[in-house]
C-alpha atoms as a PDB file:
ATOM      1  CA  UNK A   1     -53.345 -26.418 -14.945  1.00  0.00           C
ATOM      2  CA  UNK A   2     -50.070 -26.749 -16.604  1.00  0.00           C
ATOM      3  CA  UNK A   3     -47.413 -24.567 -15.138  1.00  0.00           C
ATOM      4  CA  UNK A   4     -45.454 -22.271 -18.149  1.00  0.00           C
ATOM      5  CA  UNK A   5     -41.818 -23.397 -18.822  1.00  0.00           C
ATOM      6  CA  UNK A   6     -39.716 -20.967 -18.184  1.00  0.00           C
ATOM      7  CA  UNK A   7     -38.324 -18.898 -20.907  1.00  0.00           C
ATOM      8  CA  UNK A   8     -34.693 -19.066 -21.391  1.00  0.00           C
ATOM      9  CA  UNK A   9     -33.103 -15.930 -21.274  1.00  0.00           C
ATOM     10  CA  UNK A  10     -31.572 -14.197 -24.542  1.00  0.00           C
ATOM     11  CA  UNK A  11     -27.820 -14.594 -25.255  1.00  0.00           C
ATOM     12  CA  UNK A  12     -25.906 -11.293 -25.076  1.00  0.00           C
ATOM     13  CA  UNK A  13     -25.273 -12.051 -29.165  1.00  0.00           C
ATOM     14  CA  UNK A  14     -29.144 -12.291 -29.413  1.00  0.00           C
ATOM     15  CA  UNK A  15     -29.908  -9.257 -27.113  1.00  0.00           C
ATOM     16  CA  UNK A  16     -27.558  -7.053 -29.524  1.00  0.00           C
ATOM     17  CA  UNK A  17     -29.279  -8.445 -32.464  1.00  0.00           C
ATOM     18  CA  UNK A  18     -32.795  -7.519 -31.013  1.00  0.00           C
ATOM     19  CA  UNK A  19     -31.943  -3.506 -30.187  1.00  0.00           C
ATOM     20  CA  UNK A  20     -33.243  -1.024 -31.660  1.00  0.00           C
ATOM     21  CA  UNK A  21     -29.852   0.981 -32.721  1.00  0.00           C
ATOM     22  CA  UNK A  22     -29.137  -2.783 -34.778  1.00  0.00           C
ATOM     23  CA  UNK A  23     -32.081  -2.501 -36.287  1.00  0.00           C
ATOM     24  CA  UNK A  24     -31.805   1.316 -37.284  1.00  0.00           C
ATOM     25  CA  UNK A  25     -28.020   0.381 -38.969  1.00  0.00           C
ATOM     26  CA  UNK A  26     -30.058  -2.351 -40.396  1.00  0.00           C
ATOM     27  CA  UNK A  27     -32.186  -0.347 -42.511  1.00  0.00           C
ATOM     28  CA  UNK A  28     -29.601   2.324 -43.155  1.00  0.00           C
ATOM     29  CA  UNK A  29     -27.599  -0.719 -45.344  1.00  0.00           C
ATOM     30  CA  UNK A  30     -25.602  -1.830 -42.837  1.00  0.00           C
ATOM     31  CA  UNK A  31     -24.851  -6.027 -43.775  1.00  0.00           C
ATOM     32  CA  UNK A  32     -23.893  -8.379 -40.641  1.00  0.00           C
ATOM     33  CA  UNK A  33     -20.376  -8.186 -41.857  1.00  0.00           C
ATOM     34  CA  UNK A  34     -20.210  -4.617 -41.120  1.00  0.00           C
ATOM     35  CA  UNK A  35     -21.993  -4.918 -37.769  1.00  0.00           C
ATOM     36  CA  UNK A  36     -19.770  -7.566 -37.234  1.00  0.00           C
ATOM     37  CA  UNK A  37     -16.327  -5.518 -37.298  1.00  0.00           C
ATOM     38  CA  UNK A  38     -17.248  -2.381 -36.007  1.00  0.00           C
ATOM     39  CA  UNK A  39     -15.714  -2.042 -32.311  1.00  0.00           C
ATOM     40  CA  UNK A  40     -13.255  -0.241 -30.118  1.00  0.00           C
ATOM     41  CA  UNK A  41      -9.356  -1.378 -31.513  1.00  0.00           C
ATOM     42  CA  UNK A  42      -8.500  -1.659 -27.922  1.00  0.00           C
ATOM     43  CA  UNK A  43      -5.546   0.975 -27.777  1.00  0.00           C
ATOM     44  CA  UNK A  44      -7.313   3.072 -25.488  1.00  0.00           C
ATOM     45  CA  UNK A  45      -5.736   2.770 -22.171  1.00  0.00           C
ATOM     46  CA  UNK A  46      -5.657   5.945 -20.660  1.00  0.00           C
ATOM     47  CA  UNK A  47      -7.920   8.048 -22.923  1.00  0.00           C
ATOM     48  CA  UNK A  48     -11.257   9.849 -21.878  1.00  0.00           C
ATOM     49  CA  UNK A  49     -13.612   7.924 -23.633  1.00  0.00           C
ATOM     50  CA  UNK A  50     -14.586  10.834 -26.149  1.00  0.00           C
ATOM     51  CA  UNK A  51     -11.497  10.200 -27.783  1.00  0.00           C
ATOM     52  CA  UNK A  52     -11.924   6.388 -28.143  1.00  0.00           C
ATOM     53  CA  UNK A  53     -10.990   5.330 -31.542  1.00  0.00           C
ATOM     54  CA  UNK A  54     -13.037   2.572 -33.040  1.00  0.00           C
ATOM     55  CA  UNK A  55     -12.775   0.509 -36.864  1.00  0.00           C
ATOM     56  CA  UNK A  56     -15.675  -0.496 -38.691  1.00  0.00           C
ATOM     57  CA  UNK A  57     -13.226  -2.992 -41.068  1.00  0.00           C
ATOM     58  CA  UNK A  58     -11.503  -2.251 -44.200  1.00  0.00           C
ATOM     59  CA  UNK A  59     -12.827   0.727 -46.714  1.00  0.00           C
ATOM     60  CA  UNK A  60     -13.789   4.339 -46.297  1.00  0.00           C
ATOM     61  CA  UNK A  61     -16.655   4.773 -43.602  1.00  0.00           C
ATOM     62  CA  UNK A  62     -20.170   4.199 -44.617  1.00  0.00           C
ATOM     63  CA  UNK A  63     -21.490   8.166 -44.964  1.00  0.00           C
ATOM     64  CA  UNK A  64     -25.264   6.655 -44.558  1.00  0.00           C
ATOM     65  CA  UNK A  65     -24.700   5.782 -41.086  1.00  0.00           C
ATOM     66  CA  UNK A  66     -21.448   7.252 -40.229  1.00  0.00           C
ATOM     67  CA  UNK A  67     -22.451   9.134 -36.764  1.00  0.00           C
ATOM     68  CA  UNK A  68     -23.742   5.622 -35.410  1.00  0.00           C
ATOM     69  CA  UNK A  69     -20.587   3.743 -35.514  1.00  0.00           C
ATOM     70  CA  UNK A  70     -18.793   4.880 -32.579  1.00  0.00           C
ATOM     71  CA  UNK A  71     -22.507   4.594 -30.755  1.00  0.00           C
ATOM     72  CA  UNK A  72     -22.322   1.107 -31.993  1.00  0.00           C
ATOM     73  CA  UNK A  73     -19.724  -0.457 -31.230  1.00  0.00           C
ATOM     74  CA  UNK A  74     -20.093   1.367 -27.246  1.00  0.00           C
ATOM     75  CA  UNK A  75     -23.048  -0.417 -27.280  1.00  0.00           C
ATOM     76  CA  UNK A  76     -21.091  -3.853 -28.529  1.00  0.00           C
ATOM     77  CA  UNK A  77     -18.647  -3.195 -25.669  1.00  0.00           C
ATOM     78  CA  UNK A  78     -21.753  -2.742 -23.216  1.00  0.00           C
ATOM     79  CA  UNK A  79     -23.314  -6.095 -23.944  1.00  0.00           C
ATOM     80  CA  UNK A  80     -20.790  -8.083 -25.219  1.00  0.00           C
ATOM     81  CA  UNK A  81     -18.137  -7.324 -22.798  1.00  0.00           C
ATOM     82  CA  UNK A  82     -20.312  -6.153 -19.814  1.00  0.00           C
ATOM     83  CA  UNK A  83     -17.416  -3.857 -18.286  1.00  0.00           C
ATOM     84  CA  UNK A  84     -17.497  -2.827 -14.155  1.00  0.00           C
ATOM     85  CA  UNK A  85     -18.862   0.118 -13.302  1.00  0.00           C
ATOM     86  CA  UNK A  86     -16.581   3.207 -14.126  1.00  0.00           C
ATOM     87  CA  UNK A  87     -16.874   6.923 -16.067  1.00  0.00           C
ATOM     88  CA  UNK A  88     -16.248   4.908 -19.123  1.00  0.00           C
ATOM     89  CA  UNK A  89     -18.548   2.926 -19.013  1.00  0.00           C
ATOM     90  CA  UNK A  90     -21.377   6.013 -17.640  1.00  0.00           C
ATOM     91  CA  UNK A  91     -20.252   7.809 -20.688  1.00  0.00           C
ATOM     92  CA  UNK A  92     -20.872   4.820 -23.039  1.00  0.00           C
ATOM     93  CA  UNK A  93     -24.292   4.755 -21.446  1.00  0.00           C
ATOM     94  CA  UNK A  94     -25.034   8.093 -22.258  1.00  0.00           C
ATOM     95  CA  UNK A  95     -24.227   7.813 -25.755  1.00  0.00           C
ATOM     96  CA  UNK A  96     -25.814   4.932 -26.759  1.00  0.00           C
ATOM     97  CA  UNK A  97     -29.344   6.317 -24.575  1.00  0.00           C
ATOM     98  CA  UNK A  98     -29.244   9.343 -26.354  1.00  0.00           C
ATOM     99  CA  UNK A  99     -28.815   7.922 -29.934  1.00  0.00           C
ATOM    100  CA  UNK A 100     -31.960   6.038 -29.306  1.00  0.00           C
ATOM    101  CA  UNK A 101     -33.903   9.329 -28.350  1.00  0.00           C
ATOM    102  CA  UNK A 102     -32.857  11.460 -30.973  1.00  0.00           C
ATOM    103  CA  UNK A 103     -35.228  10.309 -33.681  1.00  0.00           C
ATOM    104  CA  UNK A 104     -38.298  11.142 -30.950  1.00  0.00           C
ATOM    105  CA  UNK A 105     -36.963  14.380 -30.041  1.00  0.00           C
ATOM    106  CA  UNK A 106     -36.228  15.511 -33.119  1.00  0.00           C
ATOM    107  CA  UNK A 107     -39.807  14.153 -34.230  1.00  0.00           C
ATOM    108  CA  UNK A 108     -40.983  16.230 -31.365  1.00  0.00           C
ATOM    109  CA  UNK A 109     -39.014  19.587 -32.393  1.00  0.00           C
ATOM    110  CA  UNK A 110     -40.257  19.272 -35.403  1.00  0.00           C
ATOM    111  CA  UNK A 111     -43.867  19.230 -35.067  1.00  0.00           C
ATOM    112  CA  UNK A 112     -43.556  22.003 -32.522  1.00  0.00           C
ATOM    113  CA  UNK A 113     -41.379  24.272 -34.826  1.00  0.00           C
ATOM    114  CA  UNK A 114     -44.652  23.364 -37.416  1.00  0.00           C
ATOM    115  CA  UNK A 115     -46.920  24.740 -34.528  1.00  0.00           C
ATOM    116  CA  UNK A 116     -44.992  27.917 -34.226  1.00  0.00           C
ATOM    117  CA  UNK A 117     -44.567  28.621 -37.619  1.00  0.00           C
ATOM    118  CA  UNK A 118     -48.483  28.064 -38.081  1.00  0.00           C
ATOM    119  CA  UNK A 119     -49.442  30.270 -35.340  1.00  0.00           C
ATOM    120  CA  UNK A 120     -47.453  32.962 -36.488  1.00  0.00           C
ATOM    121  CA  UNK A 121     -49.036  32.808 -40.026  1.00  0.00           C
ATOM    122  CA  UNK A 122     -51.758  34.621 -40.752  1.00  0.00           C
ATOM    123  CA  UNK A 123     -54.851  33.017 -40.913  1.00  0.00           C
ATOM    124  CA  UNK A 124     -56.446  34.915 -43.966  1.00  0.00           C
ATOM    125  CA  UNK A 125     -59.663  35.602 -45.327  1.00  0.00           C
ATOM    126  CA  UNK A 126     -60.497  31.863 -45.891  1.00  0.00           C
ATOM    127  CA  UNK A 127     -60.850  30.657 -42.074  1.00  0.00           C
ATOM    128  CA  UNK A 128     -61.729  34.005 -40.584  1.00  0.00           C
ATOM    129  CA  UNK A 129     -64.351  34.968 -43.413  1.00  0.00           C
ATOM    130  CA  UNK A 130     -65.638  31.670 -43.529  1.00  0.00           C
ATOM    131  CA  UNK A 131     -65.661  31.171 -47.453  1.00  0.00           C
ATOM    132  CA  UNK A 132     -66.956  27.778 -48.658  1.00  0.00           C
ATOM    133  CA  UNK A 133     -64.594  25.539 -50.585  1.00  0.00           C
ATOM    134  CA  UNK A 134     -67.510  26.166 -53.503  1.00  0.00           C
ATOM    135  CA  UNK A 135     -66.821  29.584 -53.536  1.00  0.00           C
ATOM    136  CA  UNK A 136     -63.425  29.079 -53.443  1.00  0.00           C
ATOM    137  CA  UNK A 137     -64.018  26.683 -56.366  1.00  0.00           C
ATOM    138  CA  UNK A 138     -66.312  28.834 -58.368  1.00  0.00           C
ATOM    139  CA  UNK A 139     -63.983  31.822 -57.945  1.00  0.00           C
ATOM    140  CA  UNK A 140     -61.031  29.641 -59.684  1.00  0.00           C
ATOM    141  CA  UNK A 141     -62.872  28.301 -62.356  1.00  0.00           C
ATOM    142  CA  UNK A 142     -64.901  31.393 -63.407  1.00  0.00           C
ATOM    143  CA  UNK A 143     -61.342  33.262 -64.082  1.00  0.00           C
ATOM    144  CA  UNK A 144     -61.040  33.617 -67.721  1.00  0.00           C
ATOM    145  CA  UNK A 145     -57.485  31.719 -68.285  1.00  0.00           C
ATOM    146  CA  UNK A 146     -59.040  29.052 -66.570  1.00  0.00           C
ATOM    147  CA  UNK A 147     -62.650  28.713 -68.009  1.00  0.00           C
ATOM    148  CA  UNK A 148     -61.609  25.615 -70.432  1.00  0.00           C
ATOM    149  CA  UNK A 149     -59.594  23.947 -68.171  1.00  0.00           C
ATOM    150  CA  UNK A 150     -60.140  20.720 -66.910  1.00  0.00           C
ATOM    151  CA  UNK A 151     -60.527  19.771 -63.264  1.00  0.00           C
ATOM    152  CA  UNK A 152     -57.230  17.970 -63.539  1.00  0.00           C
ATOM    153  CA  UNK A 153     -55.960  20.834 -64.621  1.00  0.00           C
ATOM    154  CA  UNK A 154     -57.306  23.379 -62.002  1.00  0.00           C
ATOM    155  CA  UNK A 155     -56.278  21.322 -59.162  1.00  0.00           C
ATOM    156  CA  UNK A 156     -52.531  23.004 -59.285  1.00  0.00           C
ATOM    157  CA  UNK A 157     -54.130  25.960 -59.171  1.00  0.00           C
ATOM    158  CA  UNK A 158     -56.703  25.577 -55.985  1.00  0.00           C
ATOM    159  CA  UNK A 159     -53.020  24.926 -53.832  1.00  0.00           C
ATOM    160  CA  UNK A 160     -51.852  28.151 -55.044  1.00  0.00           C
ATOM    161  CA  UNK A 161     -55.150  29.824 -54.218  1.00  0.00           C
ATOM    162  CA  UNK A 162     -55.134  28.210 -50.811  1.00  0.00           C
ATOM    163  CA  UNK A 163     -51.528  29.141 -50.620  1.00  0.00           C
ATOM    164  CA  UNK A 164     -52.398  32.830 -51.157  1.00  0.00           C
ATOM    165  CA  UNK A 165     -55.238  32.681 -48.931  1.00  0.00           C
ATOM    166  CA  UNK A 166     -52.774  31.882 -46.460  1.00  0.00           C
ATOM    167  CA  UNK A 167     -54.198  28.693 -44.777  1.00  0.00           C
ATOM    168  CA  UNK A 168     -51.050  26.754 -44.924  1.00  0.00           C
ATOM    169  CA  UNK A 169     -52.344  23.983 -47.784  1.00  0.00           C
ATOM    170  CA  UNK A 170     -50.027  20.438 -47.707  1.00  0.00           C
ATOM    171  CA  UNK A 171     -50.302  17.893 -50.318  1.00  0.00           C
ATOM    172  CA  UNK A 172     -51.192  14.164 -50.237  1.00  0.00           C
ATOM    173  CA  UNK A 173     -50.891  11.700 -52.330  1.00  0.00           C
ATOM    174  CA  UNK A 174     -52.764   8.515 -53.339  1.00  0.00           C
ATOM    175  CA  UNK A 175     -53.213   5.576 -55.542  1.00  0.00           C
ATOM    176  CA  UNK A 176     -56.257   6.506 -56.292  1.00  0.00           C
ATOM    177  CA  UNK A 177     -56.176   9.888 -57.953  1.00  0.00           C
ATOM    178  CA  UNK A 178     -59.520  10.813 -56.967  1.00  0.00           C
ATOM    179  CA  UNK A 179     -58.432  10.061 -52.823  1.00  0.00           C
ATOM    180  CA  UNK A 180     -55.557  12.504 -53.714  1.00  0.00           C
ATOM    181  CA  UNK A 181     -56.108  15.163 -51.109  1.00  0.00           C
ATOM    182  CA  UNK A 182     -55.014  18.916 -49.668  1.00  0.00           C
ATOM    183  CA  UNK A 183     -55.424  19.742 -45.985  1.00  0.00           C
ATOM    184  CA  UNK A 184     -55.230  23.277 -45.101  1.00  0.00           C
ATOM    185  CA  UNK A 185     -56.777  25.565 -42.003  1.00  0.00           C
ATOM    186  CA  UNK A 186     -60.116  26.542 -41.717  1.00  0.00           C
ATOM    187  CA  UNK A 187     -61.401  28.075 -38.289  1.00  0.00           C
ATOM    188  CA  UNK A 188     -57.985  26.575 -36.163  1.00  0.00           C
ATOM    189  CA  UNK A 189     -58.617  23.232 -37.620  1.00  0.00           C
ATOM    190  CA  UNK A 190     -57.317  20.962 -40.480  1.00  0.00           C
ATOM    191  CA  UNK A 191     -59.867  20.398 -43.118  1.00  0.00           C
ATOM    192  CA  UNK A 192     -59.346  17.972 -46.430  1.00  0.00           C
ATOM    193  CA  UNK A 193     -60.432  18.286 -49.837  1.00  0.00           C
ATOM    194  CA  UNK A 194     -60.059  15.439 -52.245  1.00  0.00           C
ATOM    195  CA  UNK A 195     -59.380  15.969 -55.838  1.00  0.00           C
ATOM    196  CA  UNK A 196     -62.825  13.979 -56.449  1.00  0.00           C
ATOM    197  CA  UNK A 197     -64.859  16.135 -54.312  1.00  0.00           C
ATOM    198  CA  UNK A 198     -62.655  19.494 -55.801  1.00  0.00           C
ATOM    199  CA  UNK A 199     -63.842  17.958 -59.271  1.00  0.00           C
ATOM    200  CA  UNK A 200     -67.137  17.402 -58.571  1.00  0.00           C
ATOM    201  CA  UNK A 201     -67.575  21.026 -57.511  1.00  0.00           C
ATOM    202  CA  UNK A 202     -66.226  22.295 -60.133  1.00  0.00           C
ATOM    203  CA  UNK A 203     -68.556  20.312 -62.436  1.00  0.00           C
ATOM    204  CA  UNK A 204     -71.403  22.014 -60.026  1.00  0.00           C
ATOM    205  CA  UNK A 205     -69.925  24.867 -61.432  1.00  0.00           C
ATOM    206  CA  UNK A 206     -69.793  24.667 -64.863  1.00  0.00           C
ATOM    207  CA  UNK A 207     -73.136  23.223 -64.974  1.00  0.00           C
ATOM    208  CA  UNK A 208     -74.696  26.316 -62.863  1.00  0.00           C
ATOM    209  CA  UNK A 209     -72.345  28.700 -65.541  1.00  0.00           C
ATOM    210  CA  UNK A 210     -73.973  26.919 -68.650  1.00  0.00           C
ATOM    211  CA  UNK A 211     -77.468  27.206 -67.514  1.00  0.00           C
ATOM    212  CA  UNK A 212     -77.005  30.746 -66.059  1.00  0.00           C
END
């Protein structure tokens, strides 16, 4: 059996390239050329490294990405230069570990602060009464503004209903306007109806309403 070559080990140039933080300025707007001159300017001898001042080359700061510049060019000075052990470098650690978490905790904070602020809501009469979508349906298109209007044009109209019903509706989007959908509770769950199922129900209505 033929024994694996050994892989040769990333360059610290390469190693930089391949983090995640590059990667983020990346598709912030950030060109090589910026990457390239952001660092430390050296004159800080004797300064906590909080106070550190670092360039990112001629012009005003880029306000896309502003915050990650000093992060970085810590993290250019961790690589490239591989310091000795000291506060400064602990502290440049930090800085650069917690920029990398931030986007998953604040992806975390957000979908709990969505959890709260759903189980705070009231449910209302749709979950806990357990109305059908149809009657839902039938109830909006038997309203007398809204007898001649198309399904198209109802389907504004079911999110506010499910709005004031108080289930918490969110809208999604599709290329196909028929997968276009709204989830909303129903019984502590998510549920999903599609504009083409919404239309077809209200068709079921109309029909039932004509021959009625």
């Amino acid at each position: 059996m033929r024994e694996q070559e050994p892989q040769t080990p990333m360059t610290p140039g390469e190693y930089l390239a391949s983090c995640e933080l590059t990667k983020r300025l990346k598709k912030l707007g950030a060109t090589d050329a910026l990457l390239e001159a952001i660092r430390f300017t050296g004159f800080n001898q004797g300064w906590p490294f909080d106070l550190w001042p670092f360039t990112w080359g001629p012009g005003p700061p880029p306000l896309a990405y502003i915050g990650h510049l000093k992060t970085f060019a810590a993290l250019k000075w961790l690589i490239l230069e591989n310091p000795p052990s000291s506060p400064d470098k602990d502290a440049a650690c930090r800085l650069v570990n917690e920029s990398l978490a931030a986007p998953i905790y604040e992806t975390g904070l957000r979908h709990k602060t969505a959890q709260q602020k759903r189980a705070r809501k009231p449910r209302g009469r749709f979950g806990d009464d357990s109305v059908t979508m149809l009657q839902v349906v039938h109830a909006l298109a038997r309203q007398p503004e809204h007898r001649e209007q198309t399904a198209r044009e109802l389907w504004p109209h079911l999110f506010a209903k499910l709005e004031k019903l108080g289930v918490d509706p969110v809208e999604e989007v599709d290329r196909d306007p028929r997968k276009a959908h709204y989830t909303y509770d129903f019984n502590h769950m998510r549920k999903k109806v599609t504009f083409g199922h919404f239309s077809n129900l209200v068709s079921q209505v109309r029909c039932n309403q004509n021959s009625g």
